[in-house]
N, C-alpha and C. Protein backbone atom coordinates (compact mmCIF):
# COMPACT_ATOMS: atom_id res chain seq x y z
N UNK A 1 4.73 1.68 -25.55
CA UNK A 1 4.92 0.91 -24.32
C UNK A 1 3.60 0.88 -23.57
N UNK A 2 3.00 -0.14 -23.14
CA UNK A 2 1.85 -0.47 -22.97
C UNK A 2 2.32 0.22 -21.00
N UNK A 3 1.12 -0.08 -20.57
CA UNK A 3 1.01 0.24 -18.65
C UNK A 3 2.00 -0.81 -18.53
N UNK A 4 1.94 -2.35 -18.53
CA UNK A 4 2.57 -3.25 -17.91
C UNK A 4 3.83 -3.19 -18.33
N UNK A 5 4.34 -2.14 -19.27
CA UNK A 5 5.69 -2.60 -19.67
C UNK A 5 6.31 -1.23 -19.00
N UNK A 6 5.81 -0.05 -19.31
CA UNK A 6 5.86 0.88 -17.77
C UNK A 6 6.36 0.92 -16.35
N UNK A 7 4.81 -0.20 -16.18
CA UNK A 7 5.16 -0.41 -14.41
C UNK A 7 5.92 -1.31 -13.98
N UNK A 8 7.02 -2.01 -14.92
CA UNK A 8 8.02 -2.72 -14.75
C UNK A 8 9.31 -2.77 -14.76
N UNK A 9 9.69 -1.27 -15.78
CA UNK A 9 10.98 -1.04 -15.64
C UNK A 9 11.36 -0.61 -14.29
N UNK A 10 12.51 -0.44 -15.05
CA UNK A 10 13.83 -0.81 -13.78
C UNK A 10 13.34 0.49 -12.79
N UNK A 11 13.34 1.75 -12.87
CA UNK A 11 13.41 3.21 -12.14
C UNK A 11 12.00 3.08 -11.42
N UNK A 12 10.82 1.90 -11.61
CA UNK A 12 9.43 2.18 -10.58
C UNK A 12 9.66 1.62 -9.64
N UNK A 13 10.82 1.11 -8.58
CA UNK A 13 10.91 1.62 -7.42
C UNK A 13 11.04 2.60 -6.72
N UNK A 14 12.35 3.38 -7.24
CA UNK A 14 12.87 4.53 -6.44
C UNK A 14 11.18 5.28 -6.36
N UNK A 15 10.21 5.82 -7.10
CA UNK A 15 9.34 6.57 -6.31
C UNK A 15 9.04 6.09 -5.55
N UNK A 16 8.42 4.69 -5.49
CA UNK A 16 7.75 3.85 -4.24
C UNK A 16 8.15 3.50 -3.12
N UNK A 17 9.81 3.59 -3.24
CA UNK A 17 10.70 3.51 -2.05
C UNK A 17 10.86 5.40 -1.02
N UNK A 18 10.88 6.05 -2.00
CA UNK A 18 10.26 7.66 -1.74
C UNK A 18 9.20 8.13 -0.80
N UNK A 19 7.98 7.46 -2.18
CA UNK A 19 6.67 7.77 -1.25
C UNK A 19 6.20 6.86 0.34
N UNK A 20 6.73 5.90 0.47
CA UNK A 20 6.99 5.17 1.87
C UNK A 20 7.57 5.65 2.91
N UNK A 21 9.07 5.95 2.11
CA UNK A 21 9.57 6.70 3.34
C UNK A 21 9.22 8.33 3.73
N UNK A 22 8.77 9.09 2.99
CA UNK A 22 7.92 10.34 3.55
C UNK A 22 6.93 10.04 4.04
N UNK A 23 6.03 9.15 4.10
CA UNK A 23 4.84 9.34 4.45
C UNK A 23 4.59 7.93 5.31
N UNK A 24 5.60 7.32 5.95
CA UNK A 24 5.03 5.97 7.08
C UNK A 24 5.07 6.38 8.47
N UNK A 25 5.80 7.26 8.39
CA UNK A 25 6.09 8.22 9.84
C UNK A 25 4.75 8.37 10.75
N UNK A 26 3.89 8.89 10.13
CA UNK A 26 2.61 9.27 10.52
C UNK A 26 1.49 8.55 9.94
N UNK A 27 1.11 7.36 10.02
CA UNK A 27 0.19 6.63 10.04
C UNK A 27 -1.13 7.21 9.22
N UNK A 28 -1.63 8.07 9.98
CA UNK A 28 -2.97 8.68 9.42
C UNK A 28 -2.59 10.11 9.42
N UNK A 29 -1.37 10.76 9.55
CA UNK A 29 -1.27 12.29 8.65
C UNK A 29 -1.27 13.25 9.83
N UNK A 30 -1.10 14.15 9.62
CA UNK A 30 -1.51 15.32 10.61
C UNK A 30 -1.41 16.78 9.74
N UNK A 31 -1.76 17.83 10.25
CA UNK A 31 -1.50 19.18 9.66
C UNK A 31 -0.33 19.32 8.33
N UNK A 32 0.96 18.69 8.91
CA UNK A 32 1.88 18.97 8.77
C UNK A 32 2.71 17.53 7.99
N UNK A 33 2.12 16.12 8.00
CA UNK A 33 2.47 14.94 7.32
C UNK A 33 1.27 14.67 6.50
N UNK A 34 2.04 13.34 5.70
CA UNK A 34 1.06 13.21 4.78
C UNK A 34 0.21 11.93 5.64
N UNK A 35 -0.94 11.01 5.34
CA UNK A 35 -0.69 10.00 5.42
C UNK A 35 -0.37 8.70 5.18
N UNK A 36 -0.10 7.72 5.64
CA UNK A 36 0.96 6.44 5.58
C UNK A 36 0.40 6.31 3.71
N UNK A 37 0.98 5.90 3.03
CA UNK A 37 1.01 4.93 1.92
C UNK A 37 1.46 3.73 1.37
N UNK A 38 1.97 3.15 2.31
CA UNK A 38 2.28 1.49 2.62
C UNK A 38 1.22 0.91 1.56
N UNK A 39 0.04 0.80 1.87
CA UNK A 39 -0.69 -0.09 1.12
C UNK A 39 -0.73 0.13 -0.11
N UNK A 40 -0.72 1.53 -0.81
CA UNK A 40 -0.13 1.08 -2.05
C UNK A 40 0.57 1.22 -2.36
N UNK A 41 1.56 1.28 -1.78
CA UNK A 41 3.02 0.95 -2.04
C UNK A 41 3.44 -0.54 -2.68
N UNK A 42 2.52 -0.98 -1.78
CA UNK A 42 3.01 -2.14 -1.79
C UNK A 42 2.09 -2.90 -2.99
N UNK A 43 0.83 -2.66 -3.20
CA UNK A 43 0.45 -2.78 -4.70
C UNK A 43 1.09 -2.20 -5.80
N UNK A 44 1.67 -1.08 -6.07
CA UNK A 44 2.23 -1.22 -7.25
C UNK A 44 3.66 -1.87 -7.36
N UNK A 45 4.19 -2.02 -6.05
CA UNK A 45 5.04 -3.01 -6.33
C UNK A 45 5.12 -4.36 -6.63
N UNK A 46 3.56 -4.82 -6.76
CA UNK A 46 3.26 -5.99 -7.27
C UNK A 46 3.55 -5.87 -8.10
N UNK A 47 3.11 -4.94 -9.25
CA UNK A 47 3.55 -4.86 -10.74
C UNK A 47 4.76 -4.95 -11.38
N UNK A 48 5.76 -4.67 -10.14
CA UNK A 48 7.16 -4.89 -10.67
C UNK A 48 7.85 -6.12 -10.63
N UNK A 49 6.84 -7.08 -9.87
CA UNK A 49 6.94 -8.30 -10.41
C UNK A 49 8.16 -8.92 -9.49
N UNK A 50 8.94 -8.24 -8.49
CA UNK A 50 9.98 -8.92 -8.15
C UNK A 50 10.29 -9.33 -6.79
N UNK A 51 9.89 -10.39 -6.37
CA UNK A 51 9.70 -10.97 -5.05
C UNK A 51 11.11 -10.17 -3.88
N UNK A 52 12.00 -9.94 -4.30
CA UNK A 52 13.24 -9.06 -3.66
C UNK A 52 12.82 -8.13 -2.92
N UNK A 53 12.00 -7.07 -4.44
CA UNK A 53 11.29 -6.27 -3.71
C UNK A 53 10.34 -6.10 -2.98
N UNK A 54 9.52 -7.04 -2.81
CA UNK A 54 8.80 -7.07 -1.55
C UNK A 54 9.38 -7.10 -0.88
N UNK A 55 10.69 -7.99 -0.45
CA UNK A 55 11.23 -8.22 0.68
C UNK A 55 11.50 -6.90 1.22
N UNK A 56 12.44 -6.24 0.53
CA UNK A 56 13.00 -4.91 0.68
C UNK A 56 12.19 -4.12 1.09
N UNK A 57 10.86 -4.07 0.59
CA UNK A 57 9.80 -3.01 1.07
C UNK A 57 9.42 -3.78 2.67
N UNK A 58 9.22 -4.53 3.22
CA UNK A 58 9.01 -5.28 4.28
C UNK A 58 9.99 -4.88 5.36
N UNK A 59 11.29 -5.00 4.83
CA UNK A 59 12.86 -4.60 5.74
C UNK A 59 12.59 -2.80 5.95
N UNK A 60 12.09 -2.10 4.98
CA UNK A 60 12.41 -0.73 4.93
C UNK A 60 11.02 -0.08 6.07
N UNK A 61 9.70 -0.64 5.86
CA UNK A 61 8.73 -0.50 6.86
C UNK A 61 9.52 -0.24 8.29
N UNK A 62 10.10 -2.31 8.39
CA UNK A 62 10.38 -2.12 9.77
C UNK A 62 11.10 -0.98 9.96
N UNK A 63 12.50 -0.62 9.26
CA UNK A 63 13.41 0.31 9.77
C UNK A 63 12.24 1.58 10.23
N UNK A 64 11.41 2.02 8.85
CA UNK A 64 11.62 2.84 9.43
C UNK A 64 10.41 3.08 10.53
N UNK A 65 9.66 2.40 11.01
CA UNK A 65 8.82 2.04 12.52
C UNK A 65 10.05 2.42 13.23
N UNK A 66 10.97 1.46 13.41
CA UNK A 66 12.23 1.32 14.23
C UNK A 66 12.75 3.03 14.50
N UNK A 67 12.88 3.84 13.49
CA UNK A 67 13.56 5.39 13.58
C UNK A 67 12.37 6.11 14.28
N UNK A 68 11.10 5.87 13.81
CA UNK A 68 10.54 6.95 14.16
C UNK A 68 9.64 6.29 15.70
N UNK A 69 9.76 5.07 16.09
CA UNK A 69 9.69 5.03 17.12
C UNK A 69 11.00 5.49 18.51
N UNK A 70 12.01 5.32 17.87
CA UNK A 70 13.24 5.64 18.18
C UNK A 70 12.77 7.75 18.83
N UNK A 71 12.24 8.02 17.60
CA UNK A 71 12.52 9.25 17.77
C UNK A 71 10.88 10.11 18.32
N UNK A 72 10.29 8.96 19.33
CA UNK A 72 9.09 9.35 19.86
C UNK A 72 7.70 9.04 19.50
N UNK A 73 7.48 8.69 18.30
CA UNK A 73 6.52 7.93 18.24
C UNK A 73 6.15 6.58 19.03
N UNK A 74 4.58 6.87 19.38
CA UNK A 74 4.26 5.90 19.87
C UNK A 74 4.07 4.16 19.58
N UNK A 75 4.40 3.79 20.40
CA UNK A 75 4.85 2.40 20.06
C UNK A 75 3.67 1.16 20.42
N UNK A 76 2.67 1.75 20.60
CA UNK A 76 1.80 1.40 20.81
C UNK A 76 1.16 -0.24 19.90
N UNK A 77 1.21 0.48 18.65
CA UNK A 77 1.01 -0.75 17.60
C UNK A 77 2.06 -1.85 17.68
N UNK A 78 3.07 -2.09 18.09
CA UNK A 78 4.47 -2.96 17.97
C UNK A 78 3.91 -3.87 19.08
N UNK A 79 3.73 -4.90 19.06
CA UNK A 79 3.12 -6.65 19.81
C UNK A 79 3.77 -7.45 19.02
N UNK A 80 3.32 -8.75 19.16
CA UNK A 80 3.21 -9.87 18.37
C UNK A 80 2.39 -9.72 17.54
N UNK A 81 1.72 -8.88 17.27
CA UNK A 81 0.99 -8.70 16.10
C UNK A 81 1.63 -8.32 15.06
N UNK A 82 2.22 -7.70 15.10
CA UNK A 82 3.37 -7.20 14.26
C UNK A 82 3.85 -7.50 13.34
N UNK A 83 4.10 -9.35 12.88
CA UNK A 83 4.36 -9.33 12.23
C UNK A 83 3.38 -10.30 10.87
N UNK A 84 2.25 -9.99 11.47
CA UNK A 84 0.94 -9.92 10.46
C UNK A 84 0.99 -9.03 9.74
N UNK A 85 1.96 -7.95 9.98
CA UNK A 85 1.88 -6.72 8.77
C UNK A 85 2.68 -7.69 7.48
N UNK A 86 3.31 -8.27 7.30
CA UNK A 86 3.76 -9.27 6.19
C UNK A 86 2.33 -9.62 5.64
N UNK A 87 1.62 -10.52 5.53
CA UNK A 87 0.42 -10.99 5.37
C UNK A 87 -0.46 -9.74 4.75
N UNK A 88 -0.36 -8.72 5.79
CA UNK A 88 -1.29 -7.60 5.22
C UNK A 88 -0.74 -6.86 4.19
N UNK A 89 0.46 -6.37 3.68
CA UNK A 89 1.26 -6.15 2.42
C UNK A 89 1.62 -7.11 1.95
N UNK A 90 1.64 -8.43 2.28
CA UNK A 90 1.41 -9.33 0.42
C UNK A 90 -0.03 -9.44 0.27
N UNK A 91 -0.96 -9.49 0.79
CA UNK A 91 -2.25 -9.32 0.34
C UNK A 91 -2.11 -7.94 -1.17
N UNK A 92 -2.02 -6.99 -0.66
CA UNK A 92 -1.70 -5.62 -1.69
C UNK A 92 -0.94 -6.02 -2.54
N UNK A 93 0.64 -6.64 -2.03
CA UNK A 93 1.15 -7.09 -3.41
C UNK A 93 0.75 -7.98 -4.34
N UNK A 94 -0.04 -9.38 -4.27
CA UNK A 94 -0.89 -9.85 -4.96
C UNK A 94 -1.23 -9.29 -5.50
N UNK A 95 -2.22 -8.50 -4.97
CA UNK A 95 -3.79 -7.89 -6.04
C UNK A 95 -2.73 -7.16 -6.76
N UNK A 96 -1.67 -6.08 -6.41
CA UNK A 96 -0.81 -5.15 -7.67
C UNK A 96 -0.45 -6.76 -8.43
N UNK A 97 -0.24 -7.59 -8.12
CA UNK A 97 0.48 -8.45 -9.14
C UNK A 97 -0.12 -8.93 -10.16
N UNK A 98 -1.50 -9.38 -9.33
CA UNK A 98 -2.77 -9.48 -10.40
C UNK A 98 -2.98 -8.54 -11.46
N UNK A 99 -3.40 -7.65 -10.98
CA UNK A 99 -3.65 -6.27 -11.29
C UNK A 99 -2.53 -6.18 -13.06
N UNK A 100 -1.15 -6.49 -13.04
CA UNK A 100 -0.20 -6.00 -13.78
C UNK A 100 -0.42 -7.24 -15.04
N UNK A 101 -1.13 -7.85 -14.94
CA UNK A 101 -1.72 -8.33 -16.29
C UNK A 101 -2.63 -7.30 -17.21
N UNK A 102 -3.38 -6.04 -16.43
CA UNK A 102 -3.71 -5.66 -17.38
C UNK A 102 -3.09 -4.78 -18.22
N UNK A 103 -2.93 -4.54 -19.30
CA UNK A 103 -2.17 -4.01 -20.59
C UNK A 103 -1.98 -2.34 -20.77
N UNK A 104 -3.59 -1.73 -20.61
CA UNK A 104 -3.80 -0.61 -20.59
C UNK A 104 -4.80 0.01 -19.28
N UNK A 105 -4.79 1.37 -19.46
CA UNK A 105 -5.60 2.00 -18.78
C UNK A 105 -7.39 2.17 -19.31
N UNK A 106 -7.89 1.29 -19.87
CA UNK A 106 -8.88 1.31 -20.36
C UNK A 106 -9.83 1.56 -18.80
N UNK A 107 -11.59 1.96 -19.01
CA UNK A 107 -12.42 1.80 -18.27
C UNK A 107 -12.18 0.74 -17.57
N UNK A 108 -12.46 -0.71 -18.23
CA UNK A 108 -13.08 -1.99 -17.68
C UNK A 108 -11.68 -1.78 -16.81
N UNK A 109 -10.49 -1.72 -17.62
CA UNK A 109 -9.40 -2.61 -16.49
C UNK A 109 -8.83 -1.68 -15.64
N UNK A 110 -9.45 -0.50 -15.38
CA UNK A 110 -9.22 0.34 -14.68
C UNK A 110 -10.13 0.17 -13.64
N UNK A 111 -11.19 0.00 -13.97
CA UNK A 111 -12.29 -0.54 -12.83
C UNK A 111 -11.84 -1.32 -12.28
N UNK A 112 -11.42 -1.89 -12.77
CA UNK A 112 -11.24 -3.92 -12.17
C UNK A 112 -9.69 -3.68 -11.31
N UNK A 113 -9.15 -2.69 -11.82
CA UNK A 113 -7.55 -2.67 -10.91
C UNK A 113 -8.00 -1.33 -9.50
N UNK A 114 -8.92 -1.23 -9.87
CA UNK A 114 -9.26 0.18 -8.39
C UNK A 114 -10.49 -1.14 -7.50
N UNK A 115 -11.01 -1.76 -8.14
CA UNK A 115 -12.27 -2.13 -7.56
C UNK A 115 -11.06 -3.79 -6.53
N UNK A 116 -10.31 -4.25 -7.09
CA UNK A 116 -9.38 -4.83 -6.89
C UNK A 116 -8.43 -4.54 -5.44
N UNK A 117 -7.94 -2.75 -5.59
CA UNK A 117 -7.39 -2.66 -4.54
C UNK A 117 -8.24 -2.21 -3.51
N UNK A 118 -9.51 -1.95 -3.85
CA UNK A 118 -10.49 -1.75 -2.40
C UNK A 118 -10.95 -3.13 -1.82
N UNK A 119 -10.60 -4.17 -2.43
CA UNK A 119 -11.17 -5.38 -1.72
C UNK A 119 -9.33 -5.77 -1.09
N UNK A 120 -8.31 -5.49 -1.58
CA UNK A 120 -7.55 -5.99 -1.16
C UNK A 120 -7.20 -5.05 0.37
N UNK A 121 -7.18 -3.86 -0.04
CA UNK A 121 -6.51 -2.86 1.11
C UNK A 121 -7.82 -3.12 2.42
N UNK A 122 -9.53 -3.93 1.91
CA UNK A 122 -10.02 -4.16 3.36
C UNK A 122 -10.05 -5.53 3.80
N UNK A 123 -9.44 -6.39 3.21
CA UNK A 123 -8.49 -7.70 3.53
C UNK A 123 -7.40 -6.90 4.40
N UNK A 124 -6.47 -6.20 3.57
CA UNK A 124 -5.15 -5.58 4.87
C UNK A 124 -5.61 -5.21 5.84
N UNK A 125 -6.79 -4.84 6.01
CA UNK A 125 -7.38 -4.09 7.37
C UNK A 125 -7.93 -5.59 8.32
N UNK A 126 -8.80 -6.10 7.47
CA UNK A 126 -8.82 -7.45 8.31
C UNK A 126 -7.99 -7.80 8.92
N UNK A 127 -6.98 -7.89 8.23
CA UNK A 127 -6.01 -8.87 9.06
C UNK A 127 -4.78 -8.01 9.87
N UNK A 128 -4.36 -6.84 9.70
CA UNK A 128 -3.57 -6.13 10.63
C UNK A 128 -4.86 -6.17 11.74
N UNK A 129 -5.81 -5.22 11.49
CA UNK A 129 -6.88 -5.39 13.00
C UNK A 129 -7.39 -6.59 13.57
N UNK A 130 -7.43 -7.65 12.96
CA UNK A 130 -7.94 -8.88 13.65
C UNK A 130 -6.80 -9.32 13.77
N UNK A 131 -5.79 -9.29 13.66
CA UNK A 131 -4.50 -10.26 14.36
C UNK A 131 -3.87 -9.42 15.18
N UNK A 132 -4.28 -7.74 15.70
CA UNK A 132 -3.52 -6.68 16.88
C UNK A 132 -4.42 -7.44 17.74
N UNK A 133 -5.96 -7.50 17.27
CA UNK A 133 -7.29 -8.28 18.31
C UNK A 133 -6.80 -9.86 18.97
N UNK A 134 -6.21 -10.28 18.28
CA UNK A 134 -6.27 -11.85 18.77
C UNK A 134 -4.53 -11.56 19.19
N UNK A 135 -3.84 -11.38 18.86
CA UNK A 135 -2.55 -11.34 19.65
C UNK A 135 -1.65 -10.20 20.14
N UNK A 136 -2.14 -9.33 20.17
CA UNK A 136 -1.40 -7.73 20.98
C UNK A 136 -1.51 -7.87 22.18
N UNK A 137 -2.69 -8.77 23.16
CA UNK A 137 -2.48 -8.71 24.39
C UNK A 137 -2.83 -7.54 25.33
N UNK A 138 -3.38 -6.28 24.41
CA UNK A 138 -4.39 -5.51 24.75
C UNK A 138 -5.79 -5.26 25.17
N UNK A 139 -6.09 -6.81 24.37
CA UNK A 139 -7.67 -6.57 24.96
C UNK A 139 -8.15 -8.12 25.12
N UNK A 140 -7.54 -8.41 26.22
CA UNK A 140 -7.73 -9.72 26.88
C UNK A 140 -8.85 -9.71 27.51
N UNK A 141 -10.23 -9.33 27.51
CA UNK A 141 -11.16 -9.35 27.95
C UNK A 141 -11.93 -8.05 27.24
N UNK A 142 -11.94 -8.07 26.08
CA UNK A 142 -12.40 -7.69 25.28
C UNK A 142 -13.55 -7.93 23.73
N UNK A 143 -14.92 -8.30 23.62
CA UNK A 143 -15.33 -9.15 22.72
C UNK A 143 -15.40 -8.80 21.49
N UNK A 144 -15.47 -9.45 20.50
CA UNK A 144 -15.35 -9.18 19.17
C UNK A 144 -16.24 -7.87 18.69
N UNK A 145 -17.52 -8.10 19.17
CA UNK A 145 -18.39 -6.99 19.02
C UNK A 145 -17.92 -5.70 19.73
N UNK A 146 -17.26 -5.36 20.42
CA UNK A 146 -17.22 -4.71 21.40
C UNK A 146 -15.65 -3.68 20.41
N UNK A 147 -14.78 -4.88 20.10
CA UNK A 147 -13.53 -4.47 19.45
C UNK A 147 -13.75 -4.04 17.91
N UNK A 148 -14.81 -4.39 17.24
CA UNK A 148 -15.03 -4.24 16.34
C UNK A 148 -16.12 -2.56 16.33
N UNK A 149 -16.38 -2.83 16.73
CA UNK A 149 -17.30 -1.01 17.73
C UNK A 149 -16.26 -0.18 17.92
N UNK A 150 -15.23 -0.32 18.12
CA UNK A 150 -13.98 0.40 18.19
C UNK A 150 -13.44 0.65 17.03
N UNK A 151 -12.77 -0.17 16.32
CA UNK A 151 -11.93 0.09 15.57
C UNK A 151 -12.94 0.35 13.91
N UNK A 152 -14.03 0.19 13.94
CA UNK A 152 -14.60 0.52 12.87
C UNK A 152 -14.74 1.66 12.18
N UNK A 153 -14.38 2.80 13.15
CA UNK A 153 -13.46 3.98 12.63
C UNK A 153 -12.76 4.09 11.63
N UNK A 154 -11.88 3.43 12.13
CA UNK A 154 -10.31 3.32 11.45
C UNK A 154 -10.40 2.76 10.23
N UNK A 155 -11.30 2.21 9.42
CA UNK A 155 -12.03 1.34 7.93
C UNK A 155 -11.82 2.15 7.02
N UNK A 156 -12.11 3.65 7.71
CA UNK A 156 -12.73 4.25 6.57
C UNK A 156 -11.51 4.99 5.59
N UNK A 157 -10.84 5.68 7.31
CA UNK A 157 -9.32 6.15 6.19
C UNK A 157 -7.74 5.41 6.10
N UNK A 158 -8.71 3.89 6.58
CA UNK A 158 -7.65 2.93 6.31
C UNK A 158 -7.56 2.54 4.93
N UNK A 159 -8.32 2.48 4.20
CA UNK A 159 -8.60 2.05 2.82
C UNK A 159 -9.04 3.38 1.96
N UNK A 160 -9.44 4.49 2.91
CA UNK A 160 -9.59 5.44 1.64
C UNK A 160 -8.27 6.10 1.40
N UNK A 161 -7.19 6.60 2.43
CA UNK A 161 -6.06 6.62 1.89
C UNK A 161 -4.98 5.55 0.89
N UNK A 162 -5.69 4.65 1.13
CA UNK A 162 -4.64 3.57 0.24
C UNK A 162 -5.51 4.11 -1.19
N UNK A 163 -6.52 4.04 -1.05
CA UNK A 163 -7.58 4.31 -2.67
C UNK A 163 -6.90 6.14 -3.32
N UNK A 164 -6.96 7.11 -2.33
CA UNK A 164 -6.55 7.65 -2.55
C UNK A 164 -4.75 8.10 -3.41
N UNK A 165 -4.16 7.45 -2.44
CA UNK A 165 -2.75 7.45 -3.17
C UNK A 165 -2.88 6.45 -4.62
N UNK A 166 -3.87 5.24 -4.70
CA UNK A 166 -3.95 4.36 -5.56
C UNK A 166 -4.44 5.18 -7.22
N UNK A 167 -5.07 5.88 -6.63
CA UNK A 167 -6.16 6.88 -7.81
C UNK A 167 -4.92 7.61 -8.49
N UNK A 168 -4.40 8.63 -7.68
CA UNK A 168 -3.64 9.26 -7.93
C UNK A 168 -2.10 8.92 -8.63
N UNK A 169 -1.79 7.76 -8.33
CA UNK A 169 -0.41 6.90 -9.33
C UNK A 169 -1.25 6.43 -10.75
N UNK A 170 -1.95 6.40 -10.34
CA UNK A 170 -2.93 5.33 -11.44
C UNK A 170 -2.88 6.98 -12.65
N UNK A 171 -3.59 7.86 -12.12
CA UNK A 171 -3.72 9.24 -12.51
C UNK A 171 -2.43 10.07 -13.43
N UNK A 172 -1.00 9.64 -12.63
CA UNK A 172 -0.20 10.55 -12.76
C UNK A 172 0.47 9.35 -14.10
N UNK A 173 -0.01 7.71 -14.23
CA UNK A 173 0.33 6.93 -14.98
C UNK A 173 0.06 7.29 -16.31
N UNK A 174 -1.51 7.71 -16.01
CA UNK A 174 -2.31 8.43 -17.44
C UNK A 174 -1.91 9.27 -17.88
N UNK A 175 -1.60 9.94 -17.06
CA UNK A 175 -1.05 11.58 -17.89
C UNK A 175 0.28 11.33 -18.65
N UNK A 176 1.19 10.34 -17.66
CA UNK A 176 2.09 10.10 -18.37
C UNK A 176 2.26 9.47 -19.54
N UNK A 177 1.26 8.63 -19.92
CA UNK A 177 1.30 7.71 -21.23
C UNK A 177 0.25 8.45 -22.23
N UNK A 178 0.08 9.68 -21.83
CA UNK A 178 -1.34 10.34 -22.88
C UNK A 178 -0.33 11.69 -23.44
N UNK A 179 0.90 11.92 -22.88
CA UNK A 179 1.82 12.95 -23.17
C UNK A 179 2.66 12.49 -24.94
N UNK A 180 2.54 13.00 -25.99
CA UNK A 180 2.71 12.83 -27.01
C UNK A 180 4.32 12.45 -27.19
N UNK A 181 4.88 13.00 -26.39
CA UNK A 181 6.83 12.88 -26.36
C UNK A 181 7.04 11.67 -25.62
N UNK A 182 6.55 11.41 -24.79
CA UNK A 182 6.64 9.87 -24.29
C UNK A 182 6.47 8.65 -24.94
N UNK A 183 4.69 8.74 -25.32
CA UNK A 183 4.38 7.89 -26.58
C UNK A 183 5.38 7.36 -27.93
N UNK A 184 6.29 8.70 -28.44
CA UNK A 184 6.98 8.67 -29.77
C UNK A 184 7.89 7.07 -28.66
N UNK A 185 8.77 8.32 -27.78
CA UNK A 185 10.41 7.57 -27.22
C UNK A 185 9.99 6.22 -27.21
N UNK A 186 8.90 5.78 -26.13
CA UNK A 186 8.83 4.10 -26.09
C UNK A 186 8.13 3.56 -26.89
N UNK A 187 7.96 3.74 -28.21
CA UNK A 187 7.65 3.22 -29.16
C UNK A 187 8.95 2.20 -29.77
N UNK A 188 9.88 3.05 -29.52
CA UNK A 188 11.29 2.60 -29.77
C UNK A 188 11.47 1.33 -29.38
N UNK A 189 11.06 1.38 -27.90
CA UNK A 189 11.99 0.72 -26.40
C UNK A 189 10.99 -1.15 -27.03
């Protein structure tokens, strides 16, 4: 069973529906959380190929914003901007969708599927931060240079956590298809 025939069966949601909901709570992490993994969440759910599930991953975000703002988190990010987060997770799901043409874990297409989600996850950043900038209503007298001086922070472990969780599925994919008892079974399938 090749990667793409893998990252398509039926059971590669439930982790991705898992790793979302442990870890959206807390945005960028603390002592004690992990942080957010939305963005690639939502790339390897490109690979599964099934427009539903995006939806579903989209519905399950909001909820759970909705609980854990409910239960004290700050609500700070929630505007009309808001719902540019669509836009910014199908960006990710694309590139995973792209991405699920390739066959194996080779170098090249391993390059090309990591080098892939770092241009996509700083597209997601574009556009969640430039559409909180142009419609949150926070910084109505605020200039581009000025907002961009700000939030240029936020670049770094906005996309290195998505790279991070990205490495690491990608990682735990390898091990799984380099394990000799696996190899035999879906030879079958």
């Amino acid at each position: 069973m090749n990667m793409k025939q893998w990252l398509q069966v039926e059971y590669l949601p439930i982790p991705l529906i898992a790793l979302m909901a442990l870890t959206r709570f807390h945005h960028f992490g603390d002592v004690l959380h992990l942080p957010d993994a939305s963005l690639a969440v939502f790339f390897f759910a490109g690979f599964y190929r099934k427009k539903a599930f995006f939806v579903f991953l989209l519905l399950l975000a909001g909820l759970i914003d909705y609980i854990a703002i409910a239960n004290g988190t700050s609500s700070w990010c929630v505007s009309p901007a808001y719902v540019f987060l669509i836009p910014t997770y199908a960006v990710m799901w694309v590139a995973g969708r792209y991405c699920s043409k390739f066959k194996s874990l080779n170098a090249y297409e391993l390059a090309s599927s990591i080098g892939l989600m770092t241009l996509a996850a700083s597209a997601a950043f574009i556009i969640s931060n430039g559409s909180f900038y142009l419609f949150s209503g926070r910084y109505t007298d605020l200039s581009w240079a000025q907002y961009f001086a700000r939030v240029v922070k936020y670049y770094p472990p906005y996309v290195g956590f998505a790279m991070v969780y990205g490495l690491t599925i990608y990682l735990i994919i390898k091990l799984f298809k380099s394990m000799p008892d696996t190899q035999t079974a879906y030879k079958e399938i």
